[in-house]
Protein backbone atom coordinates (compact mmCIF):
# COMPACT_ATOMS: atom_id res chain seq x y z
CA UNK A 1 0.00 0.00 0.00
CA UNK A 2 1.44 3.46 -1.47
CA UNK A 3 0.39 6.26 0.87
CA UNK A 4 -0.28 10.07 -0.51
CA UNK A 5 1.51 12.94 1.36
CA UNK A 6 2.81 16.52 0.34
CA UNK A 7 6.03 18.09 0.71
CA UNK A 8 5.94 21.50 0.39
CA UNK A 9 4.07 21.86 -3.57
CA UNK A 10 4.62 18.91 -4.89
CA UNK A 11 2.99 15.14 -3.77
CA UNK A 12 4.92 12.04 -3.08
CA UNK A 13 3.67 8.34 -2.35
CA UNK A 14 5.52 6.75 1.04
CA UNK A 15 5.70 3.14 0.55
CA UNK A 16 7.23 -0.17 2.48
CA UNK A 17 9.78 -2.42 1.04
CA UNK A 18 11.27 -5.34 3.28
CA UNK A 19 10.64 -3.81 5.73
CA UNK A 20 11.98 -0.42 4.86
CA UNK A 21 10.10 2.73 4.44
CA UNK A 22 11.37 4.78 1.24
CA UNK A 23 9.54 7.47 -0.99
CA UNK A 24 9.06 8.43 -4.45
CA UNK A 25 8.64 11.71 -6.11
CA UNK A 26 5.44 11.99 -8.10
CA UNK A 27 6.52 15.67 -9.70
CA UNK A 28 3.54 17.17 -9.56
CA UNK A 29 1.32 19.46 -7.43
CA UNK A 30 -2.06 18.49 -8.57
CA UNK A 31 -4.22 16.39 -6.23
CA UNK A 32 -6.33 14.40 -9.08
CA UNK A 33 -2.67 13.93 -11.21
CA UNK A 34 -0.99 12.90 -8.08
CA UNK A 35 -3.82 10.84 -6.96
CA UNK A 36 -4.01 9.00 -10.85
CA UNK A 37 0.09 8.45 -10.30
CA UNK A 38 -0.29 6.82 -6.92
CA UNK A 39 -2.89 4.45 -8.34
CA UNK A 40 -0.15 3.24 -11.45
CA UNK A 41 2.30 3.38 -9.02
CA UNK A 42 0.48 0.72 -6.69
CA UNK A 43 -0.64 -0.98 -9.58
CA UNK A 44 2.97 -0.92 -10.97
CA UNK A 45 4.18 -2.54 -7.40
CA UNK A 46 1.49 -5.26 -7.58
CA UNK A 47 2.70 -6.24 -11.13
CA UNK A 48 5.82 -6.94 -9.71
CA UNK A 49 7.24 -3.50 -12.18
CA UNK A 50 9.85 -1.13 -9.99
CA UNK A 51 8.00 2.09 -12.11
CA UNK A 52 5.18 2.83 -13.85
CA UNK A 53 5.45 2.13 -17.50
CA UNK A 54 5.60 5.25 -19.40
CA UNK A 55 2.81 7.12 -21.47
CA UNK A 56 2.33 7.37 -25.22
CA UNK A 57 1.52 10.49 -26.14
CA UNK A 58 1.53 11.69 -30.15
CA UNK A 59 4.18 15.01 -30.39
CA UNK A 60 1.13 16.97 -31.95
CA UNK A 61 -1.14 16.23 -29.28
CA UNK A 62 1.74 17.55 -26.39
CA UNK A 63 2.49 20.34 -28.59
CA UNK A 64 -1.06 21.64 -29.50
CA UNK A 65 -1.51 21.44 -25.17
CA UNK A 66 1.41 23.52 -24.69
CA UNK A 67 1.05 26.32 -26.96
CA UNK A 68 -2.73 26.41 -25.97
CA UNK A 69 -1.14 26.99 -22.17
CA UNK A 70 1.38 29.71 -23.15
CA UNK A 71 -0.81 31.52 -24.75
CA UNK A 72 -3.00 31.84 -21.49
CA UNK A 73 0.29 32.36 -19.24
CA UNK A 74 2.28 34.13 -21.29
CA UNK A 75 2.45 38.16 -23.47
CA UNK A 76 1.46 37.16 -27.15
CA UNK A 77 4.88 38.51 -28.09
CA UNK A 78 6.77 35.94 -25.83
CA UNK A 79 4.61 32.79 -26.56
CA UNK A 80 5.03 33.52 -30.41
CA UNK A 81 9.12 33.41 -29.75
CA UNK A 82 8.89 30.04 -27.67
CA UNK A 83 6.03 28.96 -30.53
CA UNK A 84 9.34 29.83 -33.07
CA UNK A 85 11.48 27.64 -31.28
CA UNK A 86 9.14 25.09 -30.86
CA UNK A 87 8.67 25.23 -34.83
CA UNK A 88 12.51 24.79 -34.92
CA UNK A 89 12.53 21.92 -32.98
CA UNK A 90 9.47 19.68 -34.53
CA UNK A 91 8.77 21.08 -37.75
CA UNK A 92 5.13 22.18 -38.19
CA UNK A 93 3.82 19.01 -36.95
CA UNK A 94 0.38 20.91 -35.33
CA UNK A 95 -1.66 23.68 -36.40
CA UNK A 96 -0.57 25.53 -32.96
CA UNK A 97 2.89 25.77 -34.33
CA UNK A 98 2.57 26.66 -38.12
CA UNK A 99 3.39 29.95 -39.68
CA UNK A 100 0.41 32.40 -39.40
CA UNK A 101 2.33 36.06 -39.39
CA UNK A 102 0.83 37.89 -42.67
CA UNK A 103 4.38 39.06 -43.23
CA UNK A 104 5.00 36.12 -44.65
CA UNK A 105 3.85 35.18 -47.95
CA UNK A 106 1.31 32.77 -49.07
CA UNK A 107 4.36 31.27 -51.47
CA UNK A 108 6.38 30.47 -48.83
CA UNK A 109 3.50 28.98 -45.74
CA UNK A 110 2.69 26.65 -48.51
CA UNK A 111 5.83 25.72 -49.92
CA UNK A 112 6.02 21.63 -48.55
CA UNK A 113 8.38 20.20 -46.36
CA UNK A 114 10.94 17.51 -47.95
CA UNK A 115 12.54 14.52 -46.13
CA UNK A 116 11.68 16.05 -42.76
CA UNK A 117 13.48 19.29 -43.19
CA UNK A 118 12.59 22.30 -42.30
CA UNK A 119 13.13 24.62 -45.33
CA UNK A 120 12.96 28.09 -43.19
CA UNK A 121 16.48 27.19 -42.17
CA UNK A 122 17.28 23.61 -43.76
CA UNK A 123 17.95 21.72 -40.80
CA UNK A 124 16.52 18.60 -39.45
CA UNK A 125 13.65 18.59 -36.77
CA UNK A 126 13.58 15.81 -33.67
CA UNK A 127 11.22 13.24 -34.57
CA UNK A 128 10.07 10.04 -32.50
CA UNK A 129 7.24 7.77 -32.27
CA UNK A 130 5.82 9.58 -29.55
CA UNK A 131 6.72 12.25 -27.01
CA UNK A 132 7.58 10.04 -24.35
CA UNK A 133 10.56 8.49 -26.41
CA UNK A 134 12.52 11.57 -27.58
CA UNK A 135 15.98 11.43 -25.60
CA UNK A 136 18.55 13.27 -24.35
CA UNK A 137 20.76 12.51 -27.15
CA UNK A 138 17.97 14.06 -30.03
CA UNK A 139 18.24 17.00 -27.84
CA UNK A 140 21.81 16.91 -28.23
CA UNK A 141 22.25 16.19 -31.83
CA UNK A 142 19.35 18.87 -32.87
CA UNK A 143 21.32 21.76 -31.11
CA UNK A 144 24.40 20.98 -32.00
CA UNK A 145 23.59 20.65 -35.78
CA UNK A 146 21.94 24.02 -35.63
CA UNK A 147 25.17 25.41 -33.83
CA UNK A 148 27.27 24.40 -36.34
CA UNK A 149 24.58 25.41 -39.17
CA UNK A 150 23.71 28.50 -38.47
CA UNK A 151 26.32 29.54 -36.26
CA UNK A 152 24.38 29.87 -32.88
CA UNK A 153 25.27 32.04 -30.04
CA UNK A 154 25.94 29.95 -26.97
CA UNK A 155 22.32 32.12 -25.13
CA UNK A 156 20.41 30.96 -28.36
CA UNK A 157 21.49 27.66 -27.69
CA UNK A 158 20.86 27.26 -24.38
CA UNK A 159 17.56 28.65 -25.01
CA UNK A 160 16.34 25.62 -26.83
CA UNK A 161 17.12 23.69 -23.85
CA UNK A 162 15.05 25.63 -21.27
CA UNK A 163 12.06 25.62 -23.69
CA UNK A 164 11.89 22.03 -23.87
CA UNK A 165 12.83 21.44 -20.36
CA UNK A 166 10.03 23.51 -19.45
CA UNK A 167 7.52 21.56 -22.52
CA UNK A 168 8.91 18.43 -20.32
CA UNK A 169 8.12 19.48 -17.03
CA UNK A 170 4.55 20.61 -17.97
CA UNK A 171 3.81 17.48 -19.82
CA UNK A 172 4.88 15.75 -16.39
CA UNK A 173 3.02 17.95 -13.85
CA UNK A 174 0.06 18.90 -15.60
CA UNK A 175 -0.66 16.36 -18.24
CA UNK A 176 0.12 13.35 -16.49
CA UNK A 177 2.65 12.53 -18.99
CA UNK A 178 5.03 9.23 -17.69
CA UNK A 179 8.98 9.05 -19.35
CA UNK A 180 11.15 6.57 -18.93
CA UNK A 181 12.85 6.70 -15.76
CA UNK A 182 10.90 9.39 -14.91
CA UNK A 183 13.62 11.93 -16.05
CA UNK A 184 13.09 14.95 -18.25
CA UNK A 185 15.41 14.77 -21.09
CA UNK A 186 16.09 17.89 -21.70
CA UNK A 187 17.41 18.98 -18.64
CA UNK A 188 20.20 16.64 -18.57
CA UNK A 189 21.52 18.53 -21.73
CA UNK A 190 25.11 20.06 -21.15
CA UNK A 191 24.78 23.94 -21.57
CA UNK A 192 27.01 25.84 -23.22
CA UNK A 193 29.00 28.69 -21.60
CA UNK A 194 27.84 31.74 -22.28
CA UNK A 195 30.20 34.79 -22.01
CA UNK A 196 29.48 38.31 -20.05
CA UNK A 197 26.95 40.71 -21.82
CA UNK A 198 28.24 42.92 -23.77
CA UNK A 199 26.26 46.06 -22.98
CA UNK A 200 26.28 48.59 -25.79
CA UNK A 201 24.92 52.08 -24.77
CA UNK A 202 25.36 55.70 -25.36
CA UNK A 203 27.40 58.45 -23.48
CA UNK A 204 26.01 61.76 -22.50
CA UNK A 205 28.11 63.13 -25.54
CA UNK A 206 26.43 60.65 -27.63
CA UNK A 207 22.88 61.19 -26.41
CA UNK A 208 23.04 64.66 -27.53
CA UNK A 209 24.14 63.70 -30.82
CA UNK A 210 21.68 61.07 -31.20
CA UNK A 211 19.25 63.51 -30.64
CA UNK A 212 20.83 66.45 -32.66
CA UNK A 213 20.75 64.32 -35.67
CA UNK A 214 16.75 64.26 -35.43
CA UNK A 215 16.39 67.58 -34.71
CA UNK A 216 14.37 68.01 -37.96
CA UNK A 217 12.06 65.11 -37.22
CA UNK A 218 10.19 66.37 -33.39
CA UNK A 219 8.26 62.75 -33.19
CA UNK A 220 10.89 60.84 -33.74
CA UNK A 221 13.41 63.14 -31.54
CA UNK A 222 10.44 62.74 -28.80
CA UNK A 223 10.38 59.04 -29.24
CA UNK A 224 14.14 58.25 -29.00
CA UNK A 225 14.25 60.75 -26.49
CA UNK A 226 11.76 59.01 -24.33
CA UNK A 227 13.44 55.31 -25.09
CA UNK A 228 17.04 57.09 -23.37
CA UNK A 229 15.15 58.81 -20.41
CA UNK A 230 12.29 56.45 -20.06
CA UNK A 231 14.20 53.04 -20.58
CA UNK A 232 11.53 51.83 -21.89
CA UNK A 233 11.18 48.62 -24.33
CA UNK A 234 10.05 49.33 -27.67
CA UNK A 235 6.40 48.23 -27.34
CA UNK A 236 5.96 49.81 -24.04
CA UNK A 237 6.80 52.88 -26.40
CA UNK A 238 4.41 52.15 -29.40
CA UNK A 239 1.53 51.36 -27.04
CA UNK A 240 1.52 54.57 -25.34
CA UNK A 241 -1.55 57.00 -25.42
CA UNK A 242 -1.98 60.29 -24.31
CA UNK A 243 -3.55 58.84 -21.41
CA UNK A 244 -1.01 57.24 -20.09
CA UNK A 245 1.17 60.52 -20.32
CA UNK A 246 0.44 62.72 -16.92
CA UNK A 247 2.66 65.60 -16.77
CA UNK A 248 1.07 66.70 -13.71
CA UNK A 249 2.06 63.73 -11.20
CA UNK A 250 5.01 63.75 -10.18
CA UNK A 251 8.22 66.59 -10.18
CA UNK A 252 7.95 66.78 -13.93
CA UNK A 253 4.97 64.18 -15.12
CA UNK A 254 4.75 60.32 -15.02
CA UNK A 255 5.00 57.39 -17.92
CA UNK A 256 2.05 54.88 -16.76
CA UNK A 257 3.26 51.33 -18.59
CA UNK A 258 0.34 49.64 -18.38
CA UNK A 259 -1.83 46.73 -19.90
CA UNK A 260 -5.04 47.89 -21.88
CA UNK A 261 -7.23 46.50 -24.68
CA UNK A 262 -7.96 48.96 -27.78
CA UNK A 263 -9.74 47.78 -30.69
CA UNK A 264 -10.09 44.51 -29.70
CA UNK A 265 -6.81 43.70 -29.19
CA UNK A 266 -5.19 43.14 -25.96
CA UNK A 267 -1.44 43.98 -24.78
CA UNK A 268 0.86 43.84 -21.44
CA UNK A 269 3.87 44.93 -20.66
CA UNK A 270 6.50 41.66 -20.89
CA UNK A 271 6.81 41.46 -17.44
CA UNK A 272 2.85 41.57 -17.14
CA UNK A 273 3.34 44.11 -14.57
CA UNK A 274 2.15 47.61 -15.11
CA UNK A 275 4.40 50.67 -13.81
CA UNK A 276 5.03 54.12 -13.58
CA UNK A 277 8.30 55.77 -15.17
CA UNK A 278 8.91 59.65 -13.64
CA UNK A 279 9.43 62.04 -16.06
CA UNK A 280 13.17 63.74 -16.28
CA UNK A 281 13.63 67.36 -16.92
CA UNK A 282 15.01 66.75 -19.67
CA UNK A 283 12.34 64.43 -21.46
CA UNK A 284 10.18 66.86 -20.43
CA UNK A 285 12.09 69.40 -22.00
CA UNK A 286 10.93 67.02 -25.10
CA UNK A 287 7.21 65.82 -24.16
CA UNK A 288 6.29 69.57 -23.80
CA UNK A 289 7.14 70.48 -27.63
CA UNK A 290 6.03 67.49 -28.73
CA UNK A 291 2.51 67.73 -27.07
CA UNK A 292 2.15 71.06 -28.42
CA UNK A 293 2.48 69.87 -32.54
CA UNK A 294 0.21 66.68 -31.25
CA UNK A 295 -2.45 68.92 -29.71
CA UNK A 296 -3.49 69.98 -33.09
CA UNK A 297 -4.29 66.84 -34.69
CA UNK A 298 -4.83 64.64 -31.41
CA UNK A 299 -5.69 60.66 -31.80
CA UNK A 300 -5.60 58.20 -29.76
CA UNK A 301 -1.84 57.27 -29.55
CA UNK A 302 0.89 59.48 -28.31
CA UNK A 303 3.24 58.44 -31.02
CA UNK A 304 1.15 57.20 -34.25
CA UNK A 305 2.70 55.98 -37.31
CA UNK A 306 2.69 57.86 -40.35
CA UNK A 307 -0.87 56.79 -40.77
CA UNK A 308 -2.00 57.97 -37.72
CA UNK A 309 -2.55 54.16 -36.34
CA UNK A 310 -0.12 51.62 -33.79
CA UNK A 311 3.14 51.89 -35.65
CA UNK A 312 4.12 48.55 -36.07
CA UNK A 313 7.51 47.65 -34.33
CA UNK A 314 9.26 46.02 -36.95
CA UNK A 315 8.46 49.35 -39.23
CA UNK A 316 9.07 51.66 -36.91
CA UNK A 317 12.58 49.82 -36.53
CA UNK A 318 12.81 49.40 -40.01
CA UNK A 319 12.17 53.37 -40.44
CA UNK A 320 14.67 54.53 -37.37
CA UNK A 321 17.28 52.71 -38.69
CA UNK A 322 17.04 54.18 -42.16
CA UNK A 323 16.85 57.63 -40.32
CA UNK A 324 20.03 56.40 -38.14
CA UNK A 325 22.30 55.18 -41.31
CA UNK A 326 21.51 58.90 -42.80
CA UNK A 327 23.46 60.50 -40.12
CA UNK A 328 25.96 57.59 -39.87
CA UNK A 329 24.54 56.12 -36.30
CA UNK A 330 24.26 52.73 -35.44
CA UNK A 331 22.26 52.99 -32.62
CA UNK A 332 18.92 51.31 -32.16
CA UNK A 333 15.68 50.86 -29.37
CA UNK A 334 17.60 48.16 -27.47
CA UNK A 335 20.85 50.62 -27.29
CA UNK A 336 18.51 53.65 -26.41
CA UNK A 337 17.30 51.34 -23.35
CA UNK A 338 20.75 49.81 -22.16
CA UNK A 339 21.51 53.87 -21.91
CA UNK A 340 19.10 54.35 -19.31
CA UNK A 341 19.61 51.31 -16.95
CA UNK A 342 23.96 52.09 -17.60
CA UNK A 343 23.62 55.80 -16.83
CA UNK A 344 21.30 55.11 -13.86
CA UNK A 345 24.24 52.82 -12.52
CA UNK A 346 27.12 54.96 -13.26
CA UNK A 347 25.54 57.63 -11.17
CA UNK A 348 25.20 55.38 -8.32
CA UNK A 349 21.64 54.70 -8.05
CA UNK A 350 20.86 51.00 -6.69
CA UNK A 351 20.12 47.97 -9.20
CA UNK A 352 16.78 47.31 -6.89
CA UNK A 353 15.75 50.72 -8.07
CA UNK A 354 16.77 50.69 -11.82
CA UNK A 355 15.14 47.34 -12.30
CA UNK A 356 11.76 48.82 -10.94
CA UNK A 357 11.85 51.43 -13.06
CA UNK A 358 12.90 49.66 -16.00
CA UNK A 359 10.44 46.80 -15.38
CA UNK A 360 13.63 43.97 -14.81
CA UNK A 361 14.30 41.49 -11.75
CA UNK A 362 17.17 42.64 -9.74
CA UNK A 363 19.18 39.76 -10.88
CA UNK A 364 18.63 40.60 -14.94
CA UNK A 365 20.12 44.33 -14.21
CA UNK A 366 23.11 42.87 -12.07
CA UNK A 367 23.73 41.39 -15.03
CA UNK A 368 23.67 43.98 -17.19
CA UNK A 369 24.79 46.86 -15.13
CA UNK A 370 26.63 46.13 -11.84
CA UNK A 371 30.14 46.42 -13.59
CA UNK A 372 29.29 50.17 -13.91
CA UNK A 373 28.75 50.81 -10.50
CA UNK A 374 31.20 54.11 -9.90
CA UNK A 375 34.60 53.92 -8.61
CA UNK A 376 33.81 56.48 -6.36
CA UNK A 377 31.36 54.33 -4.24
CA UNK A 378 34.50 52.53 -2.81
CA UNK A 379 34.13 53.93 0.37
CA UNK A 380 30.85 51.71 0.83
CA UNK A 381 33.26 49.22 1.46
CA UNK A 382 34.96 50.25 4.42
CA UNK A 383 33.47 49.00 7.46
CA UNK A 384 35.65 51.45 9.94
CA UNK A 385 34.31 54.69 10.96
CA UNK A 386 37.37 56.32 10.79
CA UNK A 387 40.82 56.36 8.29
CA UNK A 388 43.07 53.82 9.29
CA UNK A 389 45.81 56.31 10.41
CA UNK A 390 43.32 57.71 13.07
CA UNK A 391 42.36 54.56 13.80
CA UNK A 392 45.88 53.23 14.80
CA UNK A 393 45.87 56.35 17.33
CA UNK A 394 42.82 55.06 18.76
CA UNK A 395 43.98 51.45 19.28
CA UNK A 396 47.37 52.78 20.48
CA UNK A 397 45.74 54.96 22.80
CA UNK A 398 43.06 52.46 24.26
């Protein structure tokens, strides 16, 4: 007889053998999942079978499950990358995972697949009878050959190893799913070493350039402008509305980043936390001229596109870049946000702070930024009160 007990979130049968008590893991937190386990476990035991013999489930089927629960857990932008990965990894063997952006053309969604390729980037997919029997070594074989096709960065990598650790884990906990030895085979995949960040920003000198060189172009001078002094990502910056502008909280005005539905269609920041950026005087310097050309044909969003709609992000990319090669910079949204966080740092303020303002953990701006904490903050350091000449007075004295 297997008995059912939890340990901390996740459930665990305590059984007897010769004697002996021992437990088993049942890797999941789900009562009626744990309670289904316990009864193949015990019927396992009966059989005379040391585990449960593992589940057949068709790749499609797990697939088509997964993406339906990203979707519901994660920001449409960030389930479509892990749903691009996923792609990478099977082919388009569901629905869930085929190629639906409009961008791309009808020529090339229905061009077919041959021998099992995918022809996006010509390299072969993981295939298996079912889910349950992919191994570690498919994992290792598919990453590899896409290192050494395309030429991978070490993160990229590594990233199609969390994603189907994660797919593994969720099959296990929430679907029921049984693999052989009850090990996830993705997370006994070596990483690879990744090396330090390599933070690209703008200096003060730089910013003014940056913003000298669109001098003749007030929108997108505000918008860059906002990106450096705001820190924010580039969708928090294409979904703002004059509404979320308040110039009167605040010293100088606020930023509210915050989910909202327009049109019928729904967006979140990435983080799916909403928050409030102050105003600098020198965006407001900025906001203030802007608001006064915007005043006279006002819409709905703060910065519209040319066509007075949501400018797209990949066009409004697409069109700073063009702007940026003009004038011979080769800065982009990404750099324009790395500014923020690195100046922030250099001046001393704490990581716990910049990462609440720029919507980051702590940990992901330690990353990024901690190396340009200020020499002049060494005296933090010192845990004496006084210089150590005084203090030798003191103990010589005492």
């Amino acid at each position: 007889m297997a008995y059912l007990f939890k340990r901390g979130s996740i459930y665990y049968v305590k059984f007897y053998v010769a004697g002996k008590q021992k437990e088993k893991s049942l890797s999941t937190g789900v009562f009626q999942i744990a309670k289904e386990k316990q009864r193949l476990f015990e019927s396992a035991r009966a059989k005379g079978e040391s585990l449960p013999v593992p589940t057949r489930t068709p790749i499609a089927d797990m697939v088509t499950s997964y993406v339906a629960h990203i979707r519901t857990v994660k920001t449409a932008k960030s389930a479509q990358t892990d749903i691009y990965y996923l792609r990478d990894v099977f082919g388009p063997v569901c629905d869930a995972i085929k190629v639906t952006s409009r961008k791309v053309s009808e020529k090339a969604r229905k061009r077919p697949l041959k021998d099992d390729v995918d022809r996006r980037h010509k390299s072969p997919v993981i295939e298996a009878d079912c889910f349950e029997t992919i191994t570690t070594a498919q994992i290792v074989e598919f990453v590899s050959g896409q290192v050494a096709r395309r030429g991978l960065a070490p993160k990229t990598a590594n990233r199609y190893r969390e994603i189907l650790t994660r797919l593994f884990n969720w099959a296990v906990e929430q679907k029921g799913v049984r693999l052989p030895g009850d090990r996830n085979p993705a997370s006994k995949v070596e990483r690879y070493r990744e090396s330090a960040p390599n933070i690209r920003f703008l200096t003060l000198k730089q910013i003014d350039v940056q913003l000298d060189a669109l001098a003749n172009d007030l929108k997108f001078q505000t918008m860059v402008a906002t990106l450096i002094f705001g820190g924010l990502r580039r969708e928090e910056l294409l979904w703002l509305t004059h509404d979320d502008l308040d110039l009167n909280a605040g010293k100088y005005g606020m930023i509210r980043v915050r989910a909202k539905e327009i049109g019928g269609e729904a967006w979140e920041p990435k983080t799916k936390r909403n928050r409030a950026v102050p105003v600098s005087s020198r965006l407001r310097h900025f906001l203030d001229k802007w608001r006064l050309k915007a005043e006279k044909d006002k819409g709905l969003w703060l910065f519209p596109s040319p066509e007075g709609k949501r400018w797209d992000p990949d066009n409004f990319s697409q069109d700073l870049r063009a702007t940026n090669q003009d004038a011979k910079l080769p800065w982009g949204c990404l750099d324009f946000r790395h500014t923020f966080g690195s100046q922030l740092a250099m001046k001393g303020e704490s990581l716990y702070k910049i990462s609440k303002l720029m919507g980051n953990s702590p940990e992901i701006c330690s990353r990024h930024y901690a190396a340009l904490i200020p020499e002049e903050m060494g005296d933090s350091v010192e845990f004496v009160a006084s210089p150590p000449a005084i203090q030798q007075k003191q103990n010589a004295s005492a």
